[in-house]
PDB file of N, CA and C in Angstrom:
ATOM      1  N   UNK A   1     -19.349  36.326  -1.087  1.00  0.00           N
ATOM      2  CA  UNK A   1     -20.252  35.197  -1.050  1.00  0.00           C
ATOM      3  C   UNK A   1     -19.548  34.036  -0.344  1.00  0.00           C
ATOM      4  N   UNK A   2     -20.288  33.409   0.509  1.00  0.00           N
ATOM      5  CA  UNK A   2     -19.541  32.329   1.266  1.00  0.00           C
ATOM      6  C   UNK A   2     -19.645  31.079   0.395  1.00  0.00           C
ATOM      7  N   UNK A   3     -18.794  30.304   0.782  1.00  0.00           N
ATOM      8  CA  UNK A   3     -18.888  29.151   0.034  1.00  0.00           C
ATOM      9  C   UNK A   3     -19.324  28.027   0.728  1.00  0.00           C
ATOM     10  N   UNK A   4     -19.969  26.895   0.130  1.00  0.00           N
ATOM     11  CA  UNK A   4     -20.961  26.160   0.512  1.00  0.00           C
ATOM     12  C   UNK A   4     -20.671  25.089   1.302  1.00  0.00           C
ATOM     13  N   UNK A   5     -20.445  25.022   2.613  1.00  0.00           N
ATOM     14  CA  UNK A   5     -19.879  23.740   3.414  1.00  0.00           C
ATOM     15  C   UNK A   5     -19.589  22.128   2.816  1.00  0.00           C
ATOM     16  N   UNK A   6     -18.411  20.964   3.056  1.00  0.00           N
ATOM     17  CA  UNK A   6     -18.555  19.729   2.976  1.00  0.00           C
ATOM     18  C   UNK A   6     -19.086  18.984   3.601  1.00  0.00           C
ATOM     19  N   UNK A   7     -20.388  18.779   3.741  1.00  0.00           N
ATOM     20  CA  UNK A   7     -21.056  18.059   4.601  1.00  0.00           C
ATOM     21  C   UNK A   7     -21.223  16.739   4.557  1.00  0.00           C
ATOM     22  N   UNK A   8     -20.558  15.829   3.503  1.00  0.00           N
ATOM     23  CA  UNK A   8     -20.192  14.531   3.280  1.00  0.00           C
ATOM     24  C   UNK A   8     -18.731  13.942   3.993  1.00  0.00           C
ATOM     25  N   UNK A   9     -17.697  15.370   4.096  1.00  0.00           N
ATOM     26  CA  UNK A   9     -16.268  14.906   4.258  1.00  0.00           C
ATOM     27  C   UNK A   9     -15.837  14.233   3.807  1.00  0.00           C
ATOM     28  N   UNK A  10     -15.969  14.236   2.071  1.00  0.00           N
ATOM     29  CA  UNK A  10     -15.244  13.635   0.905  1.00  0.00           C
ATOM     30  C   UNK A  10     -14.436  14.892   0.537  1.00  0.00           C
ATOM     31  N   UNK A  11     -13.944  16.026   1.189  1.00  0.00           N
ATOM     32  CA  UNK A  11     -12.824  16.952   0.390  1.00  0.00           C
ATOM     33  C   UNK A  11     -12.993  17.838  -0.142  1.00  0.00           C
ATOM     34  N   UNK A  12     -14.538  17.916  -0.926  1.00  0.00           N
ATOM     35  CA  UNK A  12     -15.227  18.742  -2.264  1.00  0.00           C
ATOM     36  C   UNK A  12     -16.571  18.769  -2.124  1.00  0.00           C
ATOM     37  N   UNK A  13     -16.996  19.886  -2.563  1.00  0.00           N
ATOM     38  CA  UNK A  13     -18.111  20.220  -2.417  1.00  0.00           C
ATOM     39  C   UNK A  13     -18.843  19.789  -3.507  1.00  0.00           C
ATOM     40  N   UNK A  14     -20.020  18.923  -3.553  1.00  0.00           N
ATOM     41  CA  UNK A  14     -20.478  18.458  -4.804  1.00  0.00           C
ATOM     42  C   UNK A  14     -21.676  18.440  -4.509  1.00  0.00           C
ATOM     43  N   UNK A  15     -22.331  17.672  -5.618  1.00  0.00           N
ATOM     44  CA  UNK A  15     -24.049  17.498  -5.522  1.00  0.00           C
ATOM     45  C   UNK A  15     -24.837  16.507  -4.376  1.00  0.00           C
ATOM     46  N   UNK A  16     -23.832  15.829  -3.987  1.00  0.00           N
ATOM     47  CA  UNK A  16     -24.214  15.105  -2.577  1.00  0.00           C
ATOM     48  C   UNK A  16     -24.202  16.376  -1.593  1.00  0.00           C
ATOM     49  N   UNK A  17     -23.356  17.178  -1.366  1.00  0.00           N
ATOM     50  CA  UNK A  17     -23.282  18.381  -0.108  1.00  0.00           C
ATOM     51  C   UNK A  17     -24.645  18.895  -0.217  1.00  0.00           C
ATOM     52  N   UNK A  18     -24.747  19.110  -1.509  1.00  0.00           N
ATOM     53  CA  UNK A  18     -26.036  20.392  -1.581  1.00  0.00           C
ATOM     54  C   UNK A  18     -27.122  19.510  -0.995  1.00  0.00           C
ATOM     55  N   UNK A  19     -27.573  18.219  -1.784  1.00  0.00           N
ATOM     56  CA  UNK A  19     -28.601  17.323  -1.356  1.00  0.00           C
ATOM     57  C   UNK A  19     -28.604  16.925   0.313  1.00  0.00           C
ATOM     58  N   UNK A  20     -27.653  17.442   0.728  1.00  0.00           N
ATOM     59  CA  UNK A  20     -27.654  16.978   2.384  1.00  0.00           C
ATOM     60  C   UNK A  20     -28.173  18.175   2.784  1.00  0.00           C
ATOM     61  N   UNK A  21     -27.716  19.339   2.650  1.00  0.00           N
ATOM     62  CA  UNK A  21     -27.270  20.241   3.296  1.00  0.00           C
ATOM     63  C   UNK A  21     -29.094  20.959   3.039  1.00  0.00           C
ATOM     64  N   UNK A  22     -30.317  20.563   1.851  1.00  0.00           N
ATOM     65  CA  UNK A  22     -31.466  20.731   1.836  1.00  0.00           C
ATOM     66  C   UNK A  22     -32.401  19.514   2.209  1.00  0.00           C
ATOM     67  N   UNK A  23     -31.384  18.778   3.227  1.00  0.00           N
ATOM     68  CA  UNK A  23     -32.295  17.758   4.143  1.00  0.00           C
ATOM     69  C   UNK A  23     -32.437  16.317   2.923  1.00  0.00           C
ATOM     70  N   UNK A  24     -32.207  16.415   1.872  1.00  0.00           N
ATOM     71  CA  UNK A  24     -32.727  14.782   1.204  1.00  0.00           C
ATOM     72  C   UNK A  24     -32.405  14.054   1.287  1.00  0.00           C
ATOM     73  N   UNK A  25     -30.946  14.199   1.930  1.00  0.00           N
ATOM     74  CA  UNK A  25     -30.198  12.512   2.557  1.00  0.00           C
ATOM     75  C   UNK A  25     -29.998  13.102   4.095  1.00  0.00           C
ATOM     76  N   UNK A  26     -29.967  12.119   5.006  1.00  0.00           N
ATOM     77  CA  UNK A  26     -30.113  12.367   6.438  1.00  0.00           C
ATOM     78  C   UNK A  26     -28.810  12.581   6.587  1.00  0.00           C
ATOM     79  N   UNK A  27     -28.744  13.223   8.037  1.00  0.00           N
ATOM     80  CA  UNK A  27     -27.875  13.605   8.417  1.00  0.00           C
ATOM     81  C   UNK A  27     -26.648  12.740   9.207  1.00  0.00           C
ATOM     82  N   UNK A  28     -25.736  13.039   8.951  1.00  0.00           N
ATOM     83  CA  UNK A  28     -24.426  11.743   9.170  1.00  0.00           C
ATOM     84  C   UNK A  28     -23.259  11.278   8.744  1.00  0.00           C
ATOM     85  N   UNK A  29     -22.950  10.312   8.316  1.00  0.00           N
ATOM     86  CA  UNK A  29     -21.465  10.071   7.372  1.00  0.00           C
ATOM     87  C   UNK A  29     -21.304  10.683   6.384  1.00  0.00           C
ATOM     88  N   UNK A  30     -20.364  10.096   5.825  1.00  0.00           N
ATOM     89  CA  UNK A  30     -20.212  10.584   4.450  1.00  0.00           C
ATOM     90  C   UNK A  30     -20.520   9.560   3.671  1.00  0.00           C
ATOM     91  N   UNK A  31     -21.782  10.568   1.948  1.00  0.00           N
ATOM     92  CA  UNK A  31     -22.020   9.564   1.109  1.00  0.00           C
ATOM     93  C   UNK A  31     -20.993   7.818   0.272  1.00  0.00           C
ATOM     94  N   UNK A  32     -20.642   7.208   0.321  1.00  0.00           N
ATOM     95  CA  UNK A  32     -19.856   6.461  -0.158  1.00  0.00           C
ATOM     96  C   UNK A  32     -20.622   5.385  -1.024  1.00  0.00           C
ATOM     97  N   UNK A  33     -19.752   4.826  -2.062  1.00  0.00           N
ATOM     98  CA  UNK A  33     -19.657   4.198  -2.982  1.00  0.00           C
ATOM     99  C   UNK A  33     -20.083   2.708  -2.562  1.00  0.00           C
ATOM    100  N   UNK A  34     -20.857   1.549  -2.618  1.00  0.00           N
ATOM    101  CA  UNK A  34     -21.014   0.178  -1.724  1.00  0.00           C
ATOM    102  C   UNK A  34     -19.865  -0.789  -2.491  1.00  0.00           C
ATOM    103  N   UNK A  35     -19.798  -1.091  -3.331  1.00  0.00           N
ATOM    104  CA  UNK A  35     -18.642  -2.239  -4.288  1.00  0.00           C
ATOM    105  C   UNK A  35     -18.133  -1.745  -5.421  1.00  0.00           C
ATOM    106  N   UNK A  36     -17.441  -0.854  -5.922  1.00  0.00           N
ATOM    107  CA  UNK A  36     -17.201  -0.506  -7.320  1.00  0.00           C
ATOM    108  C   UNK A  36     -16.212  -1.745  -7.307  1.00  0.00           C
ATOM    109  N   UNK A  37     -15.642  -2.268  -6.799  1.00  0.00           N
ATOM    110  CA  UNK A  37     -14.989  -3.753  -7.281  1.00  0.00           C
ATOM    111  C   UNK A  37     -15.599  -4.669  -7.706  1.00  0.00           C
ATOM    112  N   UNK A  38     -16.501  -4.472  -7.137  1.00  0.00           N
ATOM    113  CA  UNK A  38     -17.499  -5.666  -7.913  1.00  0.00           C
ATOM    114  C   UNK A  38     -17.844  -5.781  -9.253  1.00  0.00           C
ATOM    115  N   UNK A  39     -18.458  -5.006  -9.289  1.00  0.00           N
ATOM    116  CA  UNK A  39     -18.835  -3.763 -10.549  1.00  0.00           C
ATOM    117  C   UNK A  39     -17.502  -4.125 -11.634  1.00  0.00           C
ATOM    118  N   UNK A  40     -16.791  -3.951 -11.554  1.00  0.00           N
ATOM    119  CA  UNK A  40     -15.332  -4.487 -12.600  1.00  0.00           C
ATOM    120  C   UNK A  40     -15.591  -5.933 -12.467  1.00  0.00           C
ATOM    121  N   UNK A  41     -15.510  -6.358 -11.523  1.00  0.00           N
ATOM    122  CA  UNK A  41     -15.293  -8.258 -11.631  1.00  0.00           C
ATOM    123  C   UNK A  41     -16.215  -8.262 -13.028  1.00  0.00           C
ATOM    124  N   UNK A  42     -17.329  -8.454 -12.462  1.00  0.00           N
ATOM    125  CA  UNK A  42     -18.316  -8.892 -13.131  1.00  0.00           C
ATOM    126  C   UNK A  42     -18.501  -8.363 -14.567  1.00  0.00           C
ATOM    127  N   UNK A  43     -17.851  -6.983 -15.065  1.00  0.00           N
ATOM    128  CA  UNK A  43     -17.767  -7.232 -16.656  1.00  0.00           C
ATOM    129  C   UNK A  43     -16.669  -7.338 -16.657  1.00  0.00           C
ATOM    130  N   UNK A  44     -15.648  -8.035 -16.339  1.00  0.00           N
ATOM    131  CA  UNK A  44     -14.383  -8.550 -16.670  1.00  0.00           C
ATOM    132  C   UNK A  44     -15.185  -9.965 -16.904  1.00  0.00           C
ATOM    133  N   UNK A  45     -15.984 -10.489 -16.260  1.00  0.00           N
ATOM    134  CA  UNK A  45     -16.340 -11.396 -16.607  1.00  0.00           C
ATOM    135  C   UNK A  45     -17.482 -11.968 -17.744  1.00  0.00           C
ATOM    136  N   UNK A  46     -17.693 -11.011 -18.213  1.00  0.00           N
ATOM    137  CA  UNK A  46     -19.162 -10.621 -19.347  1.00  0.00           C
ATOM    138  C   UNK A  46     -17.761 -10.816 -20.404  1.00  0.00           C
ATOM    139  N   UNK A  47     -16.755  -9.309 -19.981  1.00  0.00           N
ATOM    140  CA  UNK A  47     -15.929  -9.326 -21.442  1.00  0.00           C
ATOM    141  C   UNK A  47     -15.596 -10.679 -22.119  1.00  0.00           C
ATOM    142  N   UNK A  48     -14.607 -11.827 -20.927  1.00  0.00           N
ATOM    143  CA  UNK A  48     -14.368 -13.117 -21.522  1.00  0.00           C
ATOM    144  C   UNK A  48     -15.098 -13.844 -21.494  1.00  0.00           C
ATOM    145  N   UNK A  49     -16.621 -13.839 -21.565  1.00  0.00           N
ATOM    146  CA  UNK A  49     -17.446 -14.638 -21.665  1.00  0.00           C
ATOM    147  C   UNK A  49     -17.358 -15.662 -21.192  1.00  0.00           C
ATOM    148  N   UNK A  50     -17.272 -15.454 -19.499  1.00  0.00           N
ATOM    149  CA  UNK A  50     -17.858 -16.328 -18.855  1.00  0.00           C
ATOM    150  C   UNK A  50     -19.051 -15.946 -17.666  1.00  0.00           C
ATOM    151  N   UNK A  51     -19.597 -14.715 -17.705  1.00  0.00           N
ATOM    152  CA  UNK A  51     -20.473 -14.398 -17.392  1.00  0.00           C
ATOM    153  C   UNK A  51     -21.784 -14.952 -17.332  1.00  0.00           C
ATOM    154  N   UNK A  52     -22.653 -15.579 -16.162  1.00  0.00           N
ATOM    155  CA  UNK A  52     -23.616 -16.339 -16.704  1.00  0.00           C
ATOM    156  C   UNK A  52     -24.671 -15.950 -16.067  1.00  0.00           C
ATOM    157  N   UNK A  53     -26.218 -15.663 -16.848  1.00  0.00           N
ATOM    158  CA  UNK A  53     -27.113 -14.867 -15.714  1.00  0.00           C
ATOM    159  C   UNK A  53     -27.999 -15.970 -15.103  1.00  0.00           C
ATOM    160  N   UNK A  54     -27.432 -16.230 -13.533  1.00  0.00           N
ATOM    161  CA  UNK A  54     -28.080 -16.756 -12.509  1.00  0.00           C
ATOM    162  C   UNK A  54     -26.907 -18.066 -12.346  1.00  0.00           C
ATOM    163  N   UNK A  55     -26.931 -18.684 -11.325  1.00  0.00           N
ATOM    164  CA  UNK A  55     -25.621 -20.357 -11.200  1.00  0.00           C
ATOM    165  C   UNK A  55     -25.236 -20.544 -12.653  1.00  0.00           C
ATOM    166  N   UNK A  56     -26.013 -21.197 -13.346  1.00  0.00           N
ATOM    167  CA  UNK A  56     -25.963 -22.216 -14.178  1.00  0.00           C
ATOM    168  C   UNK A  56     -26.761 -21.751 -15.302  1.00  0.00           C
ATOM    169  N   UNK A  57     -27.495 -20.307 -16.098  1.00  0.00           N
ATOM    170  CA  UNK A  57     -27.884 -19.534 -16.699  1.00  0.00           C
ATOM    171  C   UNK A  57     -26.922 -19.977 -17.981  1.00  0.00           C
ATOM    172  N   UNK A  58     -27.868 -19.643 -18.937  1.00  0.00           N
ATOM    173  CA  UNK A  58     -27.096 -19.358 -20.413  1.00  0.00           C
ATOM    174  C   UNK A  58     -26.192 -17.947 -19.977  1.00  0.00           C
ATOM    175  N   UNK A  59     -24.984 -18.436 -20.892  1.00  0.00           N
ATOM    176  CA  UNK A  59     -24.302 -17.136 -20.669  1.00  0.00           C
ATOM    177  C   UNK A  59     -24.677 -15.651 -21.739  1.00  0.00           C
ATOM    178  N   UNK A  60     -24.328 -14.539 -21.120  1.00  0.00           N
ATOM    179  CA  UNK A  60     -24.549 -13.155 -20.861  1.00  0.00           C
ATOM    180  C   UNK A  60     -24.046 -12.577 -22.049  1.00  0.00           C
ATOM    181  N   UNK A  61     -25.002 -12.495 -23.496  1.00  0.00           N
ATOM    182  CA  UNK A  61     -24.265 -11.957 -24.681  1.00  0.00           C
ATOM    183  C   UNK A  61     -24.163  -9.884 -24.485  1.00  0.00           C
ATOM    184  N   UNK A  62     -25.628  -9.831 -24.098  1.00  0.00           N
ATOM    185  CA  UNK A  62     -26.010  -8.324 -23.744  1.00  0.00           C
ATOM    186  C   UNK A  62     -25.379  -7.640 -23.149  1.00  0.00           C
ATOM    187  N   UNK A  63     -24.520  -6.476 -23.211  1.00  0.00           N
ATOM    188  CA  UNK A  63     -23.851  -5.260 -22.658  1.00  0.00           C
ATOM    189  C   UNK A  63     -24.541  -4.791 -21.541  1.00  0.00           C
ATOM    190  N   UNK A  64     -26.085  -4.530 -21.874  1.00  0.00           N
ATOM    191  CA  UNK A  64     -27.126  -4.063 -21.138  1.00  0.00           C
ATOM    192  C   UNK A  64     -27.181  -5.223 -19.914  1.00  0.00           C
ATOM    193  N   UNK A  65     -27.256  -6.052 -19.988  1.00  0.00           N
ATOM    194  CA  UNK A  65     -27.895  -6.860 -19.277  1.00  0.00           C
ATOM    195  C   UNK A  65     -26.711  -7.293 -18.416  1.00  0.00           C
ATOM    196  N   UNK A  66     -25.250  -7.487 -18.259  1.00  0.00           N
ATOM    197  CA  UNK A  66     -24.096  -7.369 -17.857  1.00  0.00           C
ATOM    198  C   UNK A  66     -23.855  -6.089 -16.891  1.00  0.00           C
ATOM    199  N   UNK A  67     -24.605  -5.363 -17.269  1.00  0.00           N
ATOM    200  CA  UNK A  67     -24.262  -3.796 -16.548  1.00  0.00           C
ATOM    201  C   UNK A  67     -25.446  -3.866 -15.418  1.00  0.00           C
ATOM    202  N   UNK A  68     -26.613  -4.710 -15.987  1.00  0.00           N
ATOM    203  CA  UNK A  68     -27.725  -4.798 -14.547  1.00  0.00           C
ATOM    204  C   UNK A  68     -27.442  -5.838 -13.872  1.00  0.00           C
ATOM    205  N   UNK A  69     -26.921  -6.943 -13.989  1.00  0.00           N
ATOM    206  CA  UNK A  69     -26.005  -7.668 -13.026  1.00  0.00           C
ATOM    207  C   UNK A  69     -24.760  -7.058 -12.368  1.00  0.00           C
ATOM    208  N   UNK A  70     -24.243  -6.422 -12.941  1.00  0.00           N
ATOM    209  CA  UNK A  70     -22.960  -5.664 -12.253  1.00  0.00           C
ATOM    210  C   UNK A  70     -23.507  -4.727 -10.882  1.00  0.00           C
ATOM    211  N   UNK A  71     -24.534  -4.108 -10.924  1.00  0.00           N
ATOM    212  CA  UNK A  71     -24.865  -3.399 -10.239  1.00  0.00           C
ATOM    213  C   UNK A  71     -25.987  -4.098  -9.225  1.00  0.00           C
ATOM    214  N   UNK A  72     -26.628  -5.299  -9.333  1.00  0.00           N
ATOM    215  CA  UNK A  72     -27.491  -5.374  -8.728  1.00  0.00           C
ATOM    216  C   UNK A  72     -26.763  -6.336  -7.890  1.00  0.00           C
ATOM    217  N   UNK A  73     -25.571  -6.917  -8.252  1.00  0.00           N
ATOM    218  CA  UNK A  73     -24.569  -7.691  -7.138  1.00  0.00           C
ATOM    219  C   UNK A  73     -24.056  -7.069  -6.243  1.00  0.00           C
ATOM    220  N   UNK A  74     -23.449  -5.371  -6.993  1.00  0.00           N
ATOM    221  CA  UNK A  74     -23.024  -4.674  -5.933  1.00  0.00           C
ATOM    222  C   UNK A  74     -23.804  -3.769  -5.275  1.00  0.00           C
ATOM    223  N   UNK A  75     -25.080  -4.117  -5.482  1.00  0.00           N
ATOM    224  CA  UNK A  75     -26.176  -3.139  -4.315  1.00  0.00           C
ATOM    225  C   UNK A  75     -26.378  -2.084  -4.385  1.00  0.00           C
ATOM    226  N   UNK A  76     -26.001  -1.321  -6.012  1.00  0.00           N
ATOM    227  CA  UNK A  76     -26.545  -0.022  -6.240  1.00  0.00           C
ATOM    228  C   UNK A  76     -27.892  -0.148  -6.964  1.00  0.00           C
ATOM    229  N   UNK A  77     -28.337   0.673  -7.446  1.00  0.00           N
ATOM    230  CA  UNK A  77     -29.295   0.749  -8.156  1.00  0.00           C
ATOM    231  C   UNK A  77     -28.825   1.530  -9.943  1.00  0.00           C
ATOM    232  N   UNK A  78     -28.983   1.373 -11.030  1.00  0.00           N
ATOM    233  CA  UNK A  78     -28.894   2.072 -12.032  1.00  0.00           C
ATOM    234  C   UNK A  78     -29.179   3.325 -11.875  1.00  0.00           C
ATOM    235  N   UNK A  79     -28.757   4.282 -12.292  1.00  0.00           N
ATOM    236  CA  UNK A  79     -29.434   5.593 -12.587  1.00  0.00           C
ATOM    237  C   UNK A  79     -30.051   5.949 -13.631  1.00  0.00           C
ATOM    238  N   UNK A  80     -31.169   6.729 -13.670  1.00  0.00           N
ATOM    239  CA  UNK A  80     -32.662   6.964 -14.353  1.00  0.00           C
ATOM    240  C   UNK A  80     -31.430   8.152 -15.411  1.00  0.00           C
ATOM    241  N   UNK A  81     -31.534   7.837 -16.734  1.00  0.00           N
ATOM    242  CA  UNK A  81     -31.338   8.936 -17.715  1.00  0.00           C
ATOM    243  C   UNK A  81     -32.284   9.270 -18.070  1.00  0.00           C
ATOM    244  N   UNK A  82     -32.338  10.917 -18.645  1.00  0.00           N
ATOM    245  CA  UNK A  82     -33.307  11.976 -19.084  1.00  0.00           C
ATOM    246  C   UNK A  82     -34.184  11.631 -20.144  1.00  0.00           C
TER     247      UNK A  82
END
């Protein structure tokens, strides 16, 4: 049995390869990550509570709500659980 090409050229064959390789992400680079630094800043900054939602916002008691700022600064989207 052959084994299944890297069509991302991240090293490993994963669930991004397969999703390329049946056309659902176009054809081209490799998938990558947009800010996971960010993503840390920002609950480093929730943790010491100085996290604030929007300039000048009451600050950020919610875990939840820290984690949708984290991500919507760094331009991902959340992922949908089952």
């Amino acid at each position: 049995m052959a084994k299944f090409p890297d069509l991302t050229g991240d090293g490993q064959v994963t669930k991004a390869d397969v999703l390329k390789g049946r056309g659902v992400y176009k054809k081209g680079g490799a998938v990558k990550k947009k800010m996971p630094g960010k993503v840390e800043k920002v609950m480093r900054e929730f943790k010491s509570g100085k996290l604030h939602s929007g300039k000048k916002g009451p600050v950020v008691k919610s875990r939840k709500q820290a984690i949708a700022i984290a991500l919507s600064e760094a331009g991902m989207s959340k992922k949908k659980g089952k």
